[in-house]
Protein backbone atom coordinates (compact mmCIF):
# COMPACT_ATOMS: atom_id res chain seq x y z
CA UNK A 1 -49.73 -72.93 56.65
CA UNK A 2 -45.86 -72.18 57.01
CA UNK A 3 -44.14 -72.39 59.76
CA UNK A 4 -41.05 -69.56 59.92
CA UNK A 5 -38.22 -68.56 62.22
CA UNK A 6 -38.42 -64.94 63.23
CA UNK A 7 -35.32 -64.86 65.52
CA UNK A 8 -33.41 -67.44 67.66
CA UNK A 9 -31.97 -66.24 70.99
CA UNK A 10 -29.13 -68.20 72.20
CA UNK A 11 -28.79 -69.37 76.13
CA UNK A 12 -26.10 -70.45 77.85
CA UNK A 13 -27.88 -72.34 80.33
CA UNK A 14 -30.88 -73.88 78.50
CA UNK A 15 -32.13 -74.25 75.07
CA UNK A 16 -32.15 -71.37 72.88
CA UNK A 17 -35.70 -69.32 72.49
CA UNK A 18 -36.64 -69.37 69.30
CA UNK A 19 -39.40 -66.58 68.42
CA UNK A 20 -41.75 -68.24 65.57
CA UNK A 21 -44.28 -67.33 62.56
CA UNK A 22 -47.25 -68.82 61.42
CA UNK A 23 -48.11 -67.46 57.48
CA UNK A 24 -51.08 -68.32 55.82
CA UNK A 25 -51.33 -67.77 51.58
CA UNK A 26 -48.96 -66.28 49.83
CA UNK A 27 -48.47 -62.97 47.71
CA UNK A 28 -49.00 -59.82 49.50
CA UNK A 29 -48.38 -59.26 52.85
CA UNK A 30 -51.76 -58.02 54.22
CA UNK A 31 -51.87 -58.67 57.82
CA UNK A 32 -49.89 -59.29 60.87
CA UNK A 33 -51.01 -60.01 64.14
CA UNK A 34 -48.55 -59.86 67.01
CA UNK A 35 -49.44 -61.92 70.61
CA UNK A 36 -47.60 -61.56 73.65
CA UNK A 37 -44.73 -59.42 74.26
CA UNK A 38 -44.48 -59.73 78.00
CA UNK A 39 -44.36 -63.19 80.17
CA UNK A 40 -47.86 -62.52 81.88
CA UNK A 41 -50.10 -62.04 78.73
CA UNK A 42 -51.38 -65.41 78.57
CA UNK A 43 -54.83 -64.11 77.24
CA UNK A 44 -52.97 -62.47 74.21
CA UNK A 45 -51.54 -66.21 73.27
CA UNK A 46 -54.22 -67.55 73.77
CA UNK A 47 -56.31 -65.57 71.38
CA UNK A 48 -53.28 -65.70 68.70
CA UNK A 49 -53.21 -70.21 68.84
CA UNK A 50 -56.84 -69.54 68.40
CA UNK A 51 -56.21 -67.72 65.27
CA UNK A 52 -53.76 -69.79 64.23
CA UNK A 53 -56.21 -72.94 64.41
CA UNK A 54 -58.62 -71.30 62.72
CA UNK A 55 -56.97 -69.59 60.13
CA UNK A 56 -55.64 -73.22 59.41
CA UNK A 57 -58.96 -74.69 58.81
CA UNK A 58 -59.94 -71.02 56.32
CA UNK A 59 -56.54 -71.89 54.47
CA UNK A 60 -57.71 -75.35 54.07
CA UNK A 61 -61.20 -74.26 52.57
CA UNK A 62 -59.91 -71.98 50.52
CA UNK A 63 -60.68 -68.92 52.05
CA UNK A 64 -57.09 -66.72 51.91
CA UNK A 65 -57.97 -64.75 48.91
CA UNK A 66 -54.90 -65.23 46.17
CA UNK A 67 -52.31 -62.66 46.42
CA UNK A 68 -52.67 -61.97 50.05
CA UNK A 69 -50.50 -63.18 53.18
CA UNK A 70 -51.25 -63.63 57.18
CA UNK A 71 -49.25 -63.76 59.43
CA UNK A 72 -49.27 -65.04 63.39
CA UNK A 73 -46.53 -64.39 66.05
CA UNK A 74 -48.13 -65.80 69.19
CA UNK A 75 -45.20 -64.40 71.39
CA UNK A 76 -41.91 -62.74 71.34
CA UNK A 77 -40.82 -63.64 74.97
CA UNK A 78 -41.49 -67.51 75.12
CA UNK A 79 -38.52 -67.55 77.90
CA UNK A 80 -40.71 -65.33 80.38
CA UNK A 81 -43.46 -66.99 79.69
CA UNK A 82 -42.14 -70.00 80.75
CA UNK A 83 -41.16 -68.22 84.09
CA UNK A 84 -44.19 -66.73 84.60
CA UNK A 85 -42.98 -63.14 84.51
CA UNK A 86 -44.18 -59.90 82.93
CA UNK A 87 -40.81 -58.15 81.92
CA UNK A 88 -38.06 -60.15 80.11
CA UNK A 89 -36.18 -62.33 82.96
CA UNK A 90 -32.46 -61.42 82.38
CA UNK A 91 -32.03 -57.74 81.63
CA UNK A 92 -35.84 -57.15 83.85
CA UNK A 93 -37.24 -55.10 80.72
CA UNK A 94 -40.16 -54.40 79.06
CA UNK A 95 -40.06 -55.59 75.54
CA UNK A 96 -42.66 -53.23 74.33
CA UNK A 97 -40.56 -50.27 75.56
CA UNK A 98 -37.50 -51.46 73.22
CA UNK A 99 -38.58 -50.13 69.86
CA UNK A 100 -37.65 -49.42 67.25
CA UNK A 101 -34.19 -51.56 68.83
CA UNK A 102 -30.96 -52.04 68.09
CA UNK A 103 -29.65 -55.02 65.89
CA UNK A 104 -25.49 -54.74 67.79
CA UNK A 105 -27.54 -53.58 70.91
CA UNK A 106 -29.18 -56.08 74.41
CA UNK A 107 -31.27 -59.12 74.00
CA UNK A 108 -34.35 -57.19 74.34
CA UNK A 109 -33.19 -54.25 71.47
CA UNK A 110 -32.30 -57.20 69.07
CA UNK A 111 -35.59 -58.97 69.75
CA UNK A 112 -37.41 -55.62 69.52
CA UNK A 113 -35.25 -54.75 65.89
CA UNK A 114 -35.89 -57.95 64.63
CA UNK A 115 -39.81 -57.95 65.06
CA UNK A 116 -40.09 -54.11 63.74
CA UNK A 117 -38.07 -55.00 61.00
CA UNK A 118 -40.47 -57.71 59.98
CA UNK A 119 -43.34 -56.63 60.80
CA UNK A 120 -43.29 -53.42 58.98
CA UNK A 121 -43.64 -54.50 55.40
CA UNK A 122 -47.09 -55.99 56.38
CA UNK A 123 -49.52 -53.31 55.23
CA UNK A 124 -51.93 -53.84 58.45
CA UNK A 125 -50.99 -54.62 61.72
CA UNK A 126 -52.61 -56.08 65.06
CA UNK A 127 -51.06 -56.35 67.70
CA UNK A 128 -53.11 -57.92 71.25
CA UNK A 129 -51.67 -56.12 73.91
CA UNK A 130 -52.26 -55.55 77.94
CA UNK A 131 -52.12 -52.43 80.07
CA UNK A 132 -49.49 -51.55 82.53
CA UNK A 133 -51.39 -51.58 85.12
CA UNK A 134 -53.66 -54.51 86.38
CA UNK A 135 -57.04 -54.43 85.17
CA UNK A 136 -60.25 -54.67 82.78
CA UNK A 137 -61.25 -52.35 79.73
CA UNK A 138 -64.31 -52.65 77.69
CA UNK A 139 -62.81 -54.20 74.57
CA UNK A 140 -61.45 -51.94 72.26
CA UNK A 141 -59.32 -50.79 69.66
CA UNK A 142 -56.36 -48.45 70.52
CA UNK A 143 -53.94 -46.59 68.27
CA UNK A 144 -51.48 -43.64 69.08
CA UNK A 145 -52.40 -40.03 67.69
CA UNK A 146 -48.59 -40.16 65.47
CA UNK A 147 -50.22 -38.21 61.91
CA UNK A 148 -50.47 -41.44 60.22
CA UNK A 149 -53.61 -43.39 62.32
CA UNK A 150 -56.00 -44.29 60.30
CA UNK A 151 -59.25 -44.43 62.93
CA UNK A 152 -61.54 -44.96 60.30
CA UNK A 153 -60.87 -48.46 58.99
CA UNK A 154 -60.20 -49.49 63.00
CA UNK A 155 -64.18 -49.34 62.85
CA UNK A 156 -64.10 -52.60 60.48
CA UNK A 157 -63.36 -54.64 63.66
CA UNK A 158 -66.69 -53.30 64.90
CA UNK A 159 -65.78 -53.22 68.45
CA UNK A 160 -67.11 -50.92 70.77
CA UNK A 161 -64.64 -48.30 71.24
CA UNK A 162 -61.63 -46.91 68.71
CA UNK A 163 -59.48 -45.01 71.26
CA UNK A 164 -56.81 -42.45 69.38
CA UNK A 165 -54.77 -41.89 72.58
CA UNK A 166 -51.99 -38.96 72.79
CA UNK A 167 -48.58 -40.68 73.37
CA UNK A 168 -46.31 -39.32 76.07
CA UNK A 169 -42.51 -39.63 75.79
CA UNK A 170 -42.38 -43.21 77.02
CA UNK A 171 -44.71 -44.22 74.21
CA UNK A 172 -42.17 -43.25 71.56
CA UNK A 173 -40.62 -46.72 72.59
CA UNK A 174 -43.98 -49.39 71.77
CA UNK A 175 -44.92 -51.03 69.17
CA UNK A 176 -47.67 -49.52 67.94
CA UNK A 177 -45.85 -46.26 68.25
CA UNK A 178 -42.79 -47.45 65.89
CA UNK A 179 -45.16 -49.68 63.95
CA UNK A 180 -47.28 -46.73 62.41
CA UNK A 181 -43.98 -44.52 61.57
CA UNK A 182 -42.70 -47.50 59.86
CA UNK A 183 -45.93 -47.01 57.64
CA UNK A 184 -47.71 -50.02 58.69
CA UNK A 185 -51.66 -49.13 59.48
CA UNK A 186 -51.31 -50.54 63.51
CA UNK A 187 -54.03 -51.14 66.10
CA UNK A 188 -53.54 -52.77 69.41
CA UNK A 189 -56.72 -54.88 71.11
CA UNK A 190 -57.31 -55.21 74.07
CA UNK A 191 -58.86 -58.42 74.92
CA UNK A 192 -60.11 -58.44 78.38
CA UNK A 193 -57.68 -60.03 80.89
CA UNK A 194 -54.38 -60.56 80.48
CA UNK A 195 -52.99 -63.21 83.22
CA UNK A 196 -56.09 -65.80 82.64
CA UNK A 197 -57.97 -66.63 79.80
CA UNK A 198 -61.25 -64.70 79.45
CA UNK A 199 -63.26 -67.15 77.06
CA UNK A 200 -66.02 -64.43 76.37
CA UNK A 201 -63.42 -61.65 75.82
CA UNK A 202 -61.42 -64.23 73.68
CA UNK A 203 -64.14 -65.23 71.33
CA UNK A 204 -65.19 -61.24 71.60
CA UNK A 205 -61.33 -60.81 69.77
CA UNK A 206 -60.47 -63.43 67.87
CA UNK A 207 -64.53 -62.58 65.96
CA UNK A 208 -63.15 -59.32 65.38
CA UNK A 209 -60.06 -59.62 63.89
CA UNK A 210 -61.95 -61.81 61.19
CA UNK A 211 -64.48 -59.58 61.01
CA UNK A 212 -61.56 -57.04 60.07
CA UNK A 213 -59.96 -59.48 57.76
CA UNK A 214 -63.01 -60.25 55.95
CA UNK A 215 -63.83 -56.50 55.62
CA UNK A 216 -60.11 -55.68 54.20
CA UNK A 217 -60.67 -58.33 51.68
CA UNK A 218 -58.00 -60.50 53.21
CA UNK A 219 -59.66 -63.89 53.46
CA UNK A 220 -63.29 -65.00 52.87
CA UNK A 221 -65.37 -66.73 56.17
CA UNK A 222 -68.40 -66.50 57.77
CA UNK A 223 -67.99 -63.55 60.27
CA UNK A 224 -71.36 -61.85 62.81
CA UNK A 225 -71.58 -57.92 62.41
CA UNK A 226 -70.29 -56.35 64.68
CA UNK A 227 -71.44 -53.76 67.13
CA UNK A 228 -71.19 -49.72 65.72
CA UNK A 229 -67.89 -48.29 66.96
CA UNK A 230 -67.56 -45.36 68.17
CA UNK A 231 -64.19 -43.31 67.65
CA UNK A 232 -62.96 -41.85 71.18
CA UNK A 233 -60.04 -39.59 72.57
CA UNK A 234 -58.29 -39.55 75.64
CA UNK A 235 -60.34 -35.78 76.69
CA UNK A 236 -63.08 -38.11 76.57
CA UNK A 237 -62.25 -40.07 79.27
CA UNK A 238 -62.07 -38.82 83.24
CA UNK A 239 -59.51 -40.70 85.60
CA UNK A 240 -60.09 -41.37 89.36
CA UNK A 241 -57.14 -41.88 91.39
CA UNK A 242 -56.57 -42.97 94.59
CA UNK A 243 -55.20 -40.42 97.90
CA UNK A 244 -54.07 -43.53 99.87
CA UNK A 245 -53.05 -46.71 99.69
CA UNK A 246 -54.52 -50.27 100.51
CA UNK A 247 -56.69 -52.81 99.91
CA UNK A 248 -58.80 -52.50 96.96
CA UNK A 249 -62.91 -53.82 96.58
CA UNK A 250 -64.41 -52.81 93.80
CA UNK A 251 -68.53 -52.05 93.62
CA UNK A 252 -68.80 -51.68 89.98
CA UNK A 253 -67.24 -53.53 87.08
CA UNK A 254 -65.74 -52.20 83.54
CA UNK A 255 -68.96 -51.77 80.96
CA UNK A 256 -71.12 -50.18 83.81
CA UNK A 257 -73.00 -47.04 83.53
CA UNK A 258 -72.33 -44.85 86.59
CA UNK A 259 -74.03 -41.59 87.07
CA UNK A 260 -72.12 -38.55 88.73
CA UNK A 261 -71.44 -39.04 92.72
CA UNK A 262 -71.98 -42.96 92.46
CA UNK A 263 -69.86 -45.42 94.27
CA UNK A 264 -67.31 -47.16 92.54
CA UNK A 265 -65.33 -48.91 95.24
CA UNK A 266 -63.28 -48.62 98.61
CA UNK A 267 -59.76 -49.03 100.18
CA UNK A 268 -59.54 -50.60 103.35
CA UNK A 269 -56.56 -50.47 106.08
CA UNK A 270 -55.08 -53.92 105.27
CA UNK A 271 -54.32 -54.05 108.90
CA UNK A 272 -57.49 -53.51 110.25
CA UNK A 273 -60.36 -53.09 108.14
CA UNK A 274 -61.16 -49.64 108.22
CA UNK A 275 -62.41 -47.52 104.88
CA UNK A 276 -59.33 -45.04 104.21
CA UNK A 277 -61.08 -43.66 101.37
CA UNK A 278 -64.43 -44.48 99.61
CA UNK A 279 -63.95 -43.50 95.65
CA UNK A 280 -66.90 -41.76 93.61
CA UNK A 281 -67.35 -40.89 90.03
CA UNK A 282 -67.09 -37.13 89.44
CA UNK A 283 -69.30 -37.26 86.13
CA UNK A 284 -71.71 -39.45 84.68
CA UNK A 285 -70.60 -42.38 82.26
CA UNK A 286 -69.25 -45.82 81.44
CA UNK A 287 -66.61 -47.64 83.09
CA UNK A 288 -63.74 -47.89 80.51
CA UNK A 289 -61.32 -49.34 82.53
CA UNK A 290 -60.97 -50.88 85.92
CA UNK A 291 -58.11 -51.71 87.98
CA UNK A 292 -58.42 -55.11 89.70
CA UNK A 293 -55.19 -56.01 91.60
CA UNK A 294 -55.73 -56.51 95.20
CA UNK A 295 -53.79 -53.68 96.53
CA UNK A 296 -53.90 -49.96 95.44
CA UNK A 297 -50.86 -47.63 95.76
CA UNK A 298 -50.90 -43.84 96.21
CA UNK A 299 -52.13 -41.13 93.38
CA UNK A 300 -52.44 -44.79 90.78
CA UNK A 301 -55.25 -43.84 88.48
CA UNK A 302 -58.16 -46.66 89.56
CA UNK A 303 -61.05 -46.32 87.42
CA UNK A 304 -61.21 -44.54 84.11
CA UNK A 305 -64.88 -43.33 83.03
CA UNK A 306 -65.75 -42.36 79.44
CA UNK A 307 -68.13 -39.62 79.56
CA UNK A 308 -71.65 -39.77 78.66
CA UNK A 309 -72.11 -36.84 75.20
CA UNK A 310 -74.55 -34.21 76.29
């Protein structure tokens, strides 16, 4: 194992940040896999110091296959982390809505140029990443629909879902976005919560993404099989949104099966306990994603339900 420097940030009031690499074998650069780009995604570090242990012991017993290179960066934004908040602390933006950056531009462009420029030679790319919005998906592979996804070999990590979602505008800025234009093949995981560790979800990830390396002929382990994937698009999934605001109990969880008219959850007055609304599935499904934040805010989508195929 190598330890690297991908970029130090200098601070005038404490110790400069400096963003580090973890490479395993040498030759090619296979693989990438990118952690936490935002101060609350302690799940996503935790999953990548997994990897990075256990990668250590494969390197050990031989297992990188000669010629080929992996690489870990466990975060990007170690000084929000520290903090304890979600969006980078001085300039109060979103790392993952910086790219492709600027090298003569903010902290957050430089940090976000720096990373694209690096990671971009790898020929795959993984980056674990959360949702804007508080909540719980059904694990699952995500890519952007740019003309150069490749869904097919985002089966090989033989989790339940591959989900080739349409960017909007704001997209055009992520990652994954500017990762697969820069020719790199790039999925994001999502791997269950993001501000707590999720030990089931985590071991859920962390099996895949060896399961994928195995499969790509990147290193040699012992890996499970893993579940059949099934490739999914965003007309595939129905939102439900809420009318009003307020507090937020859920009745069903992400992974459940809901048929059409079925409860899903309710918002209460926070004031006085009343129901202001009582939400429903309008079709028959699974539960793809969940929010889970106490309170719920006008017209936010709150459930997302992945249609059952006729």
């Amino acid at each position: 194992m190598k330890k690297e420097i991908l970029l130090t940030v200098p601070s005038y009031f404490r110790e400069d940040m400096t963003i580090r690499m973890f490479r395993f074998g040498k030759g090619e650069k296979s693989c990438i896999i990118v952690g936490a780009l935002r101060g609350d995604e302690i799940q996503q570090l935790y999953v990548c110091a997994r990897l990075v242990s256990i990668l250590r012991d494969i390197e050990k017993d031989g297992g990188i296959i000669s010629g080929k290179t992996v690489t870990i960066i466990p975060t990007a934004i170690g000084a929000s982390m520290n903090t304890g908040t979600r969006l980078w602390g001085p300039e109060n933006m979103d790392i993952n809505r910086r790219f492709p950056g600027d090298p003569a531009g903010s902290t957050t462009e430089r940090i976000a140029h720096a990373l694209l420029e690096r990671v971009s030679s790898y020929l795959y790319g993984v980056q674990l990443t959360s949702f804007y919005q508080p909540g719980s998906f059904i694990p699952h592979v995500r890519m952007m629909n740019t003309g150069h996804q490749n869904p097919e070999l985002g089966l090989e990590f033989g989790l339940p879902y591959v989900y080739v979602r349409e960017p909007r505008m704001a997209d055009h800025t992520t990652l994954n976005y500017n990762w697969q234009l820069a020719g790199t093949q790039a999925y994001s995981l999502y791997a269950g919560k993001t501000t707590e560790i999720d030990e089931n979800a985590a071991e859920q990830t962390i099996r895949s993404i060896i399961r994928f390396l195995n499969t790509r002929g990147i290193i040699r382990s012992e890996s499970v099989p893993g579940q059949l994937s099934t490739i999914i698009s965003t007309s595939d999934l129905t939102s439900v949104s809420a009318t009003t605001a307020g507090l937020f109990r859920r009745v069903k969880l992400a992974g459940a099966h809901v048929r059409k008219g079925e409860q899903l959850g309710f918002i209460m007055n926070p004031l006085d306990g009343s129901i202001r609304e009582v939400l429903k599935t309008p079709v028959t499904g699974t539960l793809f994603f969940v929010q889970d934040g106490p309170f719920i805010t006008e017209h936010s989508v709150v459930f997302n339900i992945l249609s059952s195929k006729k």
